[in-house]
PDB file of N, CA and C in Angstrom:
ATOM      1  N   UNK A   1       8.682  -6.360   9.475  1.00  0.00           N
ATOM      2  CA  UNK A   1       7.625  -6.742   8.574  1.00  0.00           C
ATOM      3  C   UNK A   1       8.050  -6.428   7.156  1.00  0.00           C
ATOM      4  N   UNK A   2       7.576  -7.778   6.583  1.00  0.00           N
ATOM      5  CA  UNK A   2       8.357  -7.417   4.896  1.00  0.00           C
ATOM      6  C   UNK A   2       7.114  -7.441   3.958  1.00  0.00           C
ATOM      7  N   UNK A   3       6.879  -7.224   3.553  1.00  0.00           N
ATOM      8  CA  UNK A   3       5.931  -7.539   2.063  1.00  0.00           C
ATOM      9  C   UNK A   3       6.652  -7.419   0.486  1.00  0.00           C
ATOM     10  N   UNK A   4       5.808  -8.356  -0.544  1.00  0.00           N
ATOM     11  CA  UNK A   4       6.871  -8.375  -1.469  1.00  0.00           C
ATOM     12  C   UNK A   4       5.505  -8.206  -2.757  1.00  0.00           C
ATOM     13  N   UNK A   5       5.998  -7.521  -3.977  1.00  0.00           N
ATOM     14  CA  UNK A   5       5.072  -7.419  -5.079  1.00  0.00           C
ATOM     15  C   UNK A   5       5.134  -9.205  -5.930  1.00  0.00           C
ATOM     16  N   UNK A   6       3.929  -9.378  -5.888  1.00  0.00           N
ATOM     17  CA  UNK A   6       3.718 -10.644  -6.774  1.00  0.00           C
ATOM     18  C   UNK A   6       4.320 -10.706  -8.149  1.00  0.00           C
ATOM     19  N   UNK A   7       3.394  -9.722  -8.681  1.00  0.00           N
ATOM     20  CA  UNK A   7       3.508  -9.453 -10.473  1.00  0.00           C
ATOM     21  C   UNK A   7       2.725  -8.120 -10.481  1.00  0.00           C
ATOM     22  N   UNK A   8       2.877  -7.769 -11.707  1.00  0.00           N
ATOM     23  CA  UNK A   8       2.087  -6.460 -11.917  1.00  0.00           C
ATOM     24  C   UNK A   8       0.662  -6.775 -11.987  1.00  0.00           C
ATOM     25  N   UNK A   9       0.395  -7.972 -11.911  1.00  0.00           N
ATOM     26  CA  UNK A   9      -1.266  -8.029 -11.710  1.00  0.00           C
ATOM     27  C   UNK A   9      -1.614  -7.699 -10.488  1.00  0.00           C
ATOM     28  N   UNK A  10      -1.082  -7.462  -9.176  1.00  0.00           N
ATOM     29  CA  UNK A  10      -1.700  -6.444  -8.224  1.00  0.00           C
ATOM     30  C   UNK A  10      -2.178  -7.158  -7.228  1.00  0.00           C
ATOM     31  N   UNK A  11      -0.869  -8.394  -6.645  1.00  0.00           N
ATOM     32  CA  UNK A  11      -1.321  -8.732  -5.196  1.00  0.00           C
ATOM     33  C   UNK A  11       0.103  -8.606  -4.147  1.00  0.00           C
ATOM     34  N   UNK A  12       0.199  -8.426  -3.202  1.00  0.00           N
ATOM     35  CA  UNK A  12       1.276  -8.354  -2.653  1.00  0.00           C
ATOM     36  C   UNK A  12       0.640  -9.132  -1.507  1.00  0.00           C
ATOM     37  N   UNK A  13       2.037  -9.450  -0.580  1.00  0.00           N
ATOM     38  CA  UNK A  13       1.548 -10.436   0.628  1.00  0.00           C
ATOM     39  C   UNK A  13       2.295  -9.678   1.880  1.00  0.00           C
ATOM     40  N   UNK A  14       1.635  -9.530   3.184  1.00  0.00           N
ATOM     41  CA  UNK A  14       1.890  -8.995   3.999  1.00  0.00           C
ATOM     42  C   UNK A  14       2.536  -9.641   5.276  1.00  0.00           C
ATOM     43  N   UNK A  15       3.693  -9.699   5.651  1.00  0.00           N
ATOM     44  CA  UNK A  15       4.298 -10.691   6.485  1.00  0.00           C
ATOM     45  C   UNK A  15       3.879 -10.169   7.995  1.00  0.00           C
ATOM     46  N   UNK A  16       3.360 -10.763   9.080  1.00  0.00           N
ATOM     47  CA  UNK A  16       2.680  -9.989  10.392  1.00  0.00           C
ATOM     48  C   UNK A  16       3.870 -10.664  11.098  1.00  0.00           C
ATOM     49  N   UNK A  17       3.507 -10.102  12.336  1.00  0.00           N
ATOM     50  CA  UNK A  17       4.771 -10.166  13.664  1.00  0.00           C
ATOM     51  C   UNK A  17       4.525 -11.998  14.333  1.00  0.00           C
ATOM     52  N   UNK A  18       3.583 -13.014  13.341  1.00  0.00           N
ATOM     53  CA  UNK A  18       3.565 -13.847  13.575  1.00  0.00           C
ATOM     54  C   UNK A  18       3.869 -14.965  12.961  1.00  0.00           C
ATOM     55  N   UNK A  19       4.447 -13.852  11.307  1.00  0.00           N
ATOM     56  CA  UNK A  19       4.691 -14.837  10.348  1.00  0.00           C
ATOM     57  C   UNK A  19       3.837 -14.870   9.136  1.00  0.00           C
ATOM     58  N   UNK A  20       2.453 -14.950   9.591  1.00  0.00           N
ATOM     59  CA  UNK A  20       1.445 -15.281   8.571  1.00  0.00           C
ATOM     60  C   UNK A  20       1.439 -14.373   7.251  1.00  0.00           C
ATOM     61  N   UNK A  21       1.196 -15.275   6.312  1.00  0.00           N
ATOM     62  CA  UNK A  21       0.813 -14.120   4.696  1.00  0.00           C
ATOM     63  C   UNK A  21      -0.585 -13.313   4.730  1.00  0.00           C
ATOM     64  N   UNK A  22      -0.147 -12.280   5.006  1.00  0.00           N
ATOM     65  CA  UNK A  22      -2.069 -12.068   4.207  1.00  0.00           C
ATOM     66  C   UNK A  22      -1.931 -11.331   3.583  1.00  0.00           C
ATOM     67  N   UNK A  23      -2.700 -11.512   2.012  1.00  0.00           N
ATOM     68  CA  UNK A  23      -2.546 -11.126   0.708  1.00  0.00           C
ATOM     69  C   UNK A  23      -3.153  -9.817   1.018  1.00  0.00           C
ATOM     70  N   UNK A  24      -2.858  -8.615  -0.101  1.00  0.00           N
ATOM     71  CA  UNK A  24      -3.189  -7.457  -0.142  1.00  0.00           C
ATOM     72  C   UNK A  24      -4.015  -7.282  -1.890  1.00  0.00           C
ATOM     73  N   UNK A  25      -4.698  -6.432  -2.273  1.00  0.00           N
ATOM     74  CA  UNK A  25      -4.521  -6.428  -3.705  1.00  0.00           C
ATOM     75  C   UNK A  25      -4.469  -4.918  -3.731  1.00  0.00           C
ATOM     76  N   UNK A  26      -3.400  -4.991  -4.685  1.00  0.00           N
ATOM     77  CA  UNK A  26      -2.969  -3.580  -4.907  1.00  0.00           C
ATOM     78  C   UNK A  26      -3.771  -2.641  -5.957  1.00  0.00           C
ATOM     79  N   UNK A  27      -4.644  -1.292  -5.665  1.00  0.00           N
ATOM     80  CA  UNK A  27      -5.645  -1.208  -5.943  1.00  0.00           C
ATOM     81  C   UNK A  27      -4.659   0.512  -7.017  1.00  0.00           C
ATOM     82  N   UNK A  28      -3.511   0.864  -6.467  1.00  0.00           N
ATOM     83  CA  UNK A  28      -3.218   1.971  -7.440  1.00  0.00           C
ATOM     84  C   UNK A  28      -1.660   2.180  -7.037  1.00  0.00           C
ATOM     85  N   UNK A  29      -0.826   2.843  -7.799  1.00  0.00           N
ATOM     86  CA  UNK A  29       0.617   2.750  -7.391  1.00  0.00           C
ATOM     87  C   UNK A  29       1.001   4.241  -7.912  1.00  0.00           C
ATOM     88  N   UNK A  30       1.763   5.132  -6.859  1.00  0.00           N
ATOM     89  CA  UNK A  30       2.161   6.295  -6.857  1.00  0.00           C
ATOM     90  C   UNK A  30       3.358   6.524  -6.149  1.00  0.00           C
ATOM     91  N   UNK A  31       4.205   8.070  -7.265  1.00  0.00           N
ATOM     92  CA  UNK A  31       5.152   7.974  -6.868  1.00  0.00           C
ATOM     93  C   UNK A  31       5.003  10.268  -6.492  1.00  0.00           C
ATOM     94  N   UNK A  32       5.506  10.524  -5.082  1.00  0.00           N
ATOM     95  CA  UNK A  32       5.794  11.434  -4.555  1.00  0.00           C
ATOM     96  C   UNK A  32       6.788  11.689  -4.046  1.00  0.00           C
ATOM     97  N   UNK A  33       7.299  12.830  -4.306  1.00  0.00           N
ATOM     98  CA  UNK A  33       8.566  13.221  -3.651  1.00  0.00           C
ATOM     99  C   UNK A  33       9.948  12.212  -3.840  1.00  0.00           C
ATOM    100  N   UNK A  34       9.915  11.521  -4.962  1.00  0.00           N
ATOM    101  CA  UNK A  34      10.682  10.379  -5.374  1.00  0.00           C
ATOM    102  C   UNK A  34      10.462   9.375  -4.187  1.00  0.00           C
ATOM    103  N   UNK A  35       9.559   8.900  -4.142  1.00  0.00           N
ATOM    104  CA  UNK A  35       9.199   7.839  -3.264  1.00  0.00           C
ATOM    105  C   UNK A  35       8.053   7.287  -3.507  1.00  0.00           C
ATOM    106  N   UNK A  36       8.025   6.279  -3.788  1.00  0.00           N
ATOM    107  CA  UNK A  36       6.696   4.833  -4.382  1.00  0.00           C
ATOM    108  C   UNK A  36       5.893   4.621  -3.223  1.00  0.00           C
ATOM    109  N   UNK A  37       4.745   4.368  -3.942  1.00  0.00           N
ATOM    110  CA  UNK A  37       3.819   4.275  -2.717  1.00  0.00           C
ATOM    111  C   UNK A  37       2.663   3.121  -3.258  1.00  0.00           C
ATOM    112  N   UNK A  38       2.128   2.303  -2.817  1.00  0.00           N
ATOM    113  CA  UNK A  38       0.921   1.319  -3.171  1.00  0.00           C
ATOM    114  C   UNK A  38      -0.128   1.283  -2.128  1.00  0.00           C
ATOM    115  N   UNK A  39      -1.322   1.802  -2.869  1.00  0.00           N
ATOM    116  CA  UNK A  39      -2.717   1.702  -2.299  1.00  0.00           C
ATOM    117  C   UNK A  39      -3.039   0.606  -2.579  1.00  0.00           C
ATOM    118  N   UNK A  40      -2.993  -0.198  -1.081  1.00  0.00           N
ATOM    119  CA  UNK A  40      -3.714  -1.804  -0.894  1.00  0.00           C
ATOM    120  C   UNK A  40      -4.776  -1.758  -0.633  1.00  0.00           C
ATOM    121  N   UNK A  41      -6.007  -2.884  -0.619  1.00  0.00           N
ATOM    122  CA  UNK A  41      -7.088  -3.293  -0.186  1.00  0.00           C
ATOM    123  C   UNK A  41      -7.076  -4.818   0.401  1.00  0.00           C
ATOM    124  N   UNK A  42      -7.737  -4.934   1.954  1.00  0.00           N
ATOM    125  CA  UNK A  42      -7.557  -5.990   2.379  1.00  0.00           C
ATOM    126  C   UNK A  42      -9.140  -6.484   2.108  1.00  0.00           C
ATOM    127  N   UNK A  43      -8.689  -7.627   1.051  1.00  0.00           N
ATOM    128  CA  UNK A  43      -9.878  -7.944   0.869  1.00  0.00           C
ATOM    129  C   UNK A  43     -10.723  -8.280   1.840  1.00  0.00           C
ATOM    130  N   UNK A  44     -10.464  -9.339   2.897  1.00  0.00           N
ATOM    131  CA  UNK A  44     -11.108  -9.928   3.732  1.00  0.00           C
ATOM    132  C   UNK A  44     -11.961  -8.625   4.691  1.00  0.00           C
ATOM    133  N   UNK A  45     -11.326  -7.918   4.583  1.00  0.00           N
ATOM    134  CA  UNK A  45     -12.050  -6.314   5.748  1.00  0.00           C
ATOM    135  C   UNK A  45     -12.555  -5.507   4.942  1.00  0.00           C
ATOM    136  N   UNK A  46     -12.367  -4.834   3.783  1.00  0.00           N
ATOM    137  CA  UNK A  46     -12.372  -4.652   2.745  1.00  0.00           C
ATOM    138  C   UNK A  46     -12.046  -3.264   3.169  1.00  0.00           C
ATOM    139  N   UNK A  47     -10.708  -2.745   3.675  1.00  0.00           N
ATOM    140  CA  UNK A  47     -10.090  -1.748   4.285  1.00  0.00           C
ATOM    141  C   UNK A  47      -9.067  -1.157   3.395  1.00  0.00           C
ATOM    142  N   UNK A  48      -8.148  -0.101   2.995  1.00  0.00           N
ATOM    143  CA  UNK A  48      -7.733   0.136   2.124  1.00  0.00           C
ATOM    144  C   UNK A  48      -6.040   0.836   3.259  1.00  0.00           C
ATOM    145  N   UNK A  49      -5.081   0.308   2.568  1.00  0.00           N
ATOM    146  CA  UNK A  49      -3.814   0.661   3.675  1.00  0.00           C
ATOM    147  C   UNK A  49      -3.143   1.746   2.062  1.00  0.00           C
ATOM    148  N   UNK A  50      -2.006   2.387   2.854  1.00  0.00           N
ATOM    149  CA  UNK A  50      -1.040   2.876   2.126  1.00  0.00           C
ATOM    150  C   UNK A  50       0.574   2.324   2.637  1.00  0.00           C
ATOM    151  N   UNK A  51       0.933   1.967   1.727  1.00  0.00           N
ATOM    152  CA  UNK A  51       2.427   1.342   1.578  1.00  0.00           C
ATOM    153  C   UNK A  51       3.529   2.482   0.752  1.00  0.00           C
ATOM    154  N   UNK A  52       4.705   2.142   1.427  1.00  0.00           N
ATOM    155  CA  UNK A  52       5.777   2.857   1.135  1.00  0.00           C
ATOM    156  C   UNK A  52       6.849   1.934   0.723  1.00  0.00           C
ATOM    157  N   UNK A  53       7.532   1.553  -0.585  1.00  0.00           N
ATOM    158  CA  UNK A  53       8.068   0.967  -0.721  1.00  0.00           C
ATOM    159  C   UNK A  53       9.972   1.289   0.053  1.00  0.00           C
ATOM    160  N   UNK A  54      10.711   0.723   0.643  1.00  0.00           N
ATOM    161  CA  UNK A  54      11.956   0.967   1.251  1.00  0.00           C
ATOM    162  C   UNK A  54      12.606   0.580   0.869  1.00  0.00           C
ATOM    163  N   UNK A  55      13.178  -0.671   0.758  1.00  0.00           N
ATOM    164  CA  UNK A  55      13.996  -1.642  -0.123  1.00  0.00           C
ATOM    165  C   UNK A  55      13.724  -2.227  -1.172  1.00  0.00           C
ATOM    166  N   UNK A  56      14.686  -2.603  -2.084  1.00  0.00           N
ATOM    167  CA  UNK A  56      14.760  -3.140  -3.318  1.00  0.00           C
ATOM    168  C   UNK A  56      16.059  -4.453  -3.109  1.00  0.00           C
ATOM    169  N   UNK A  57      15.384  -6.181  -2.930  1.00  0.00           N
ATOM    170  CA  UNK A  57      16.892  -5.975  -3.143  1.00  0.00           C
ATOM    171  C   UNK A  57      16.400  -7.342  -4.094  1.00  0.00           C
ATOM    172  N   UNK A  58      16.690  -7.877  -5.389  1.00  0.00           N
ATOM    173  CA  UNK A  58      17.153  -8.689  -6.043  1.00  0.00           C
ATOM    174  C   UNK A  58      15.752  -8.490  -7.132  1.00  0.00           C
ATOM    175  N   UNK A  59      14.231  -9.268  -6.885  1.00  0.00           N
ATOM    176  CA  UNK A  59      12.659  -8.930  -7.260  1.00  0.00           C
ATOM    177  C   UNK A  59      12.264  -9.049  -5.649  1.00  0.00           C
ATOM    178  N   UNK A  60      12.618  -8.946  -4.952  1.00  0.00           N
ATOM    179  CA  UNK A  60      12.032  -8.548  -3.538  1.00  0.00           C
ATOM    180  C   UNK A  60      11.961  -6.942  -2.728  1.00  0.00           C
ATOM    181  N   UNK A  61      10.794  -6.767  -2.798  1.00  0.00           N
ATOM    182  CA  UNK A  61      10.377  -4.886  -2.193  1.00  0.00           C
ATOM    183  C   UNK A  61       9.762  -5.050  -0.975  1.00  0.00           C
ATOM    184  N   UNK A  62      10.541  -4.428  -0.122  1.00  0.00           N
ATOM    185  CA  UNK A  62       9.902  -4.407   1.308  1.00  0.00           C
ATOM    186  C   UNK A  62       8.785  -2.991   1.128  1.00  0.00           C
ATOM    187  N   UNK A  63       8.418  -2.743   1.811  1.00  0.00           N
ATOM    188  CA  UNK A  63       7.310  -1.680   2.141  1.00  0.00           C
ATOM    189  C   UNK A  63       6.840  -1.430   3.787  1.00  0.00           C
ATOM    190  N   UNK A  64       6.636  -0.818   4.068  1.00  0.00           N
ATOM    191  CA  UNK A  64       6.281  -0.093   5.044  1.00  0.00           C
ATOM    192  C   UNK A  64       4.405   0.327   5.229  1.00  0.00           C
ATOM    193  N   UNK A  65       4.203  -0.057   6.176  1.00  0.00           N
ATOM    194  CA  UNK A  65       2.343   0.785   6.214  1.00  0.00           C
ATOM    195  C   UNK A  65       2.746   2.115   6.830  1.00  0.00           C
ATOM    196  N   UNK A  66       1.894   3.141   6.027  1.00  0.00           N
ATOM    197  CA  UNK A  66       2.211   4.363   6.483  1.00  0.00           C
ATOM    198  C   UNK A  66       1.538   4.364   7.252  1.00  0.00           C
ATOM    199  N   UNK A  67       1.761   5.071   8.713  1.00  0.00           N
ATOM    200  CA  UNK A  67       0.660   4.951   9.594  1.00  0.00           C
ATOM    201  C   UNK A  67       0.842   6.707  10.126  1.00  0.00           C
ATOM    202  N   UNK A  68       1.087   7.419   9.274  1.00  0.00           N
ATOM    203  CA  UNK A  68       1.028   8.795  10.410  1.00  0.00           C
ATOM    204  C   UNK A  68       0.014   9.738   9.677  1.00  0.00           C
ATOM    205  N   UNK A  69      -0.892   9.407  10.390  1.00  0.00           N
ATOM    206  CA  UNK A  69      -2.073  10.108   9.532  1.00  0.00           C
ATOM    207  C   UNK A  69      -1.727  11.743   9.000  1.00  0.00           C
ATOM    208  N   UNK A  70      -1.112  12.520   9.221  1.00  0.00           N
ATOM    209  CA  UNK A  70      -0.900  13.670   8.109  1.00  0.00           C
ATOM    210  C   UNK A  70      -0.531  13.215   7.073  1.00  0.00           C
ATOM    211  N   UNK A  71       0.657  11.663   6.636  1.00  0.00           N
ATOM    212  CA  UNK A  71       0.967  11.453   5.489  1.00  0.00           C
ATOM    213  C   UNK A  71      -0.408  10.926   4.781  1.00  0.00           C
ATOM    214  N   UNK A  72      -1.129  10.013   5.961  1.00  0.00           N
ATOM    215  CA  UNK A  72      -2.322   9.431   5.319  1.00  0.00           C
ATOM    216  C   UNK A  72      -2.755  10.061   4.165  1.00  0.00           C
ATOM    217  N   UNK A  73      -3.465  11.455   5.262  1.00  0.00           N
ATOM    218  CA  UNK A  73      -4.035  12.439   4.625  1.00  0.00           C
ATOM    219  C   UNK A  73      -3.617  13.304   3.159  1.00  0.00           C
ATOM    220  N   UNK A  74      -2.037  13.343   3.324  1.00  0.00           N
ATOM    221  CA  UNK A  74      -1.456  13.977   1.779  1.00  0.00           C
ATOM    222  C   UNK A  74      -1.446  13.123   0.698  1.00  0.00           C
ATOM    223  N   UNK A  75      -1.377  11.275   0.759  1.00  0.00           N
ATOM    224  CA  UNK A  75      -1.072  10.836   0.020  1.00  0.00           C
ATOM    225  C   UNK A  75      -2.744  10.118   0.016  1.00  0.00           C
ATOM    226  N   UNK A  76      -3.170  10.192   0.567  1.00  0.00           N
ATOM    227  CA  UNK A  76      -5.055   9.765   0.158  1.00  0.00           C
ATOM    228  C   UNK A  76      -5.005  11.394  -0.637  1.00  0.00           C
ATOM    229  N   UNK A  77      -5.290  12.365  -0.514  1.00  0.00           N
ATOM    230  CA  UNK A  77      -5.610  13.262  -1.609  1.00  0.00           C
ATOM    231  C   UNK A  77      -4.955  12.973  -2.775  1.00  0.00           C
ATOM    232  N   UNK A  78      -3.540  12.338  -2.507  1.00  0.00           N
ATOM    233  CA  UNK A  78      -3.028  11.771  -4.091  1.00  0.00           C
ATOM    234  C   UNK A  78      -3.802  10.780  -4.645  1.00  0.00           C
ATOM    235  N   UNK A  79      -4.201   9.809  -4.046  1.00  0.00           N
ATOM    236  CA  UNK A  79      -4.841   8.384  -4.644  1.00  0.00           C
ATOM    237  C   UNK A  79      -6.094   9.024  -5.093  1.00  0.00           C
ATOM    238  N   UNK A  80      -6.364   9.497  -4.655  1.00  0.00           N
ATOM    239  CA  UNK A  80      -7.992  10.401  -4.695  1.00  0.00           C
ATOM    240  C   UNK A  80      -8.065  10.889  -6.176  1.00  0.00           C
ATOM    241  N   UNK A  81      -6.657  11.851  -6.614  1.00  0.00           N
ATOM    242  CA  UNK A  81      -6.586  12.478  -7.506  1.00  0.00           C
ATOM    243  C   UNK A  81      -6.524  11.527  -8.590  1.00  0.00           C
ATOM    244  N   UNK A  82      -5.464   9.883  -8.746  1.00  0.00           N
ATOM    245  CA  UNK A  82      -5.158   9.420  -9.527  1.00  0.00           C
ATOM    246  C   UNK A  82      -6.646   8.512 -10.237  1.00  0.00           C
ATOM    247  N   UNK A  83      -7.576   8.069  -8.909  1.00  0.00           N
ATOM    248  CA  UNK A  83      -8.433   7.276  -8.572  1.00  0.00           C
ATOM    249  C   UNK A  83      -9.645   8.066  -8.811  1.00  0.00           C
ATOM    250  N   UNK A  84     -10.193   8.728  -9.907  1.00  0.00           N
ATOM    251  CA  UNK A  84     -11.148   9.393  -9.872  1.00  0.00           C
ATOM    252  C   UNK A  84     -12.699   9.030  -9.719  1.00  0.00           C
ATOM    253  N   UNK A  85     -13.083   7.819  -9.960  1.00  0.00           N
ATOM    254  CA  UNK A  85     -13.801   7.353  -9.638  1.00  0.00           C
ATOM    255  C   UNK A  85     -14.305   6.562  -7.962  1.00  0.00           C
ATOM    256  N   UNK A  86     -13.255   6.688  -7.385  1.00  0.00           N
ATOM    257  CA  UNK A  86     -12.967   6.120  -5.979  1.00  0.00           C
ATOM    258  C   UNK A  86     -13.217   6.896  -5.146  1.00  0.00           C
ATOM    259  N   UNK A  87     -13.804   7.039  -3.898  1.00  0.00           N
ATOM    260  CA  UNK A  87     -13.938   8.143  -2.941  1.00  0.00           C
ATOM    261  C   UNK A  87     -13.662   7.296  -1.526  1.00  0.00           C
ATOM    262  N   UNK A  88     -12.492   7.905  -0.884  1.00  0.00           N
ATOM    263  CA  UNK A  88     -11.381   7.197   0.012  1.00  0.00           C
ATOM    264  C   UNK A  88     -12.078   7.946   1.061  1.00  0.00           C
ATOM    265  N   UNK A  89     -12.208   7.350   2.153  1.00  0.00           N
ATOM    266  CA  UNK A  89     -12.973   7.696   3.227  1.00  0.00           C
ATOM    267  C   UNK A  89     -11.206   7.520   4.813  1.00  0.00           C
ATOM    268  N   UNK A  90     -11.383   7.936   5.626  1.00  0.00           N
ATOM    269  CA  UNK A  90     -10.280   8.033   6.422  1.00  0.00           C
ATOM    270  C   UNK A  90     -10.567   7.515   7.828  1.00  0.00           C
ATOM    271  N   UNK A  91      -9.965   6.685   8.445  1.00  0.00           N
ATOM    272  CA  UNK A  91     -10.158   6.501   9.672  1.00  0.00           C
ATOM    273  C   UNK A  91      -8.597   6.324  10.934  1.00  0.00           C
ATOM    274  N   UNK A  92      -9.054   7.160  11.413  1.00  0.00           N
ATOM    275  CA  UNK A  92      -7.739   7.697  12.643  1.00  0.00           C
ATOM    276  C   UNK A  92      -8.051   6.584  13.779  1.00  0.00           C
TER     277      UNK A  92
END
């Protein structure tokens, strides 16, 4: 699964195990432990993912969904912190 940043206006597209695009909008962008990270929102669910960017190769960024909820948990207290007005709710 690849996903790639649009523009800095804040949509990325999410490639599934079937092919299909489904757009993300990228709601905040953080960097920990020298490693980039983008808080998405799926609009259509209106669900909020965390991405890990992995590759770089030409203007194409793959990313990763973090899915291991302790990272969830460390890097939602980051978005939390950057996002002060936002209150990120968690689901396992």
């Amino acid at each position: 699964m690849k996903e790639e940043l649009q523009d800095k206006n804040s949509t990325i597209y999410f490639e599934d195990e079937e092919g299909n695009r489904i757009p993300f909008e990228v709601i905040a962008q953080a960097t920990s432990e020298g490693r980039d990270y983008l808080l998405v929102e799926d609009p259509d669910e209106g669900l909020a993912y965390i991405m890990e960017a992995c590759a770089s190769v030409d203007d194409t960024v793959t990313y990763r969904m973090v899915d291991d909820d302790d990272e969830i948990r460390e890097l939602g207290n980051l978005f939390d912190e950057i996002l002060e007005d936002v209150d990120l709710e968690y689901e396992s």
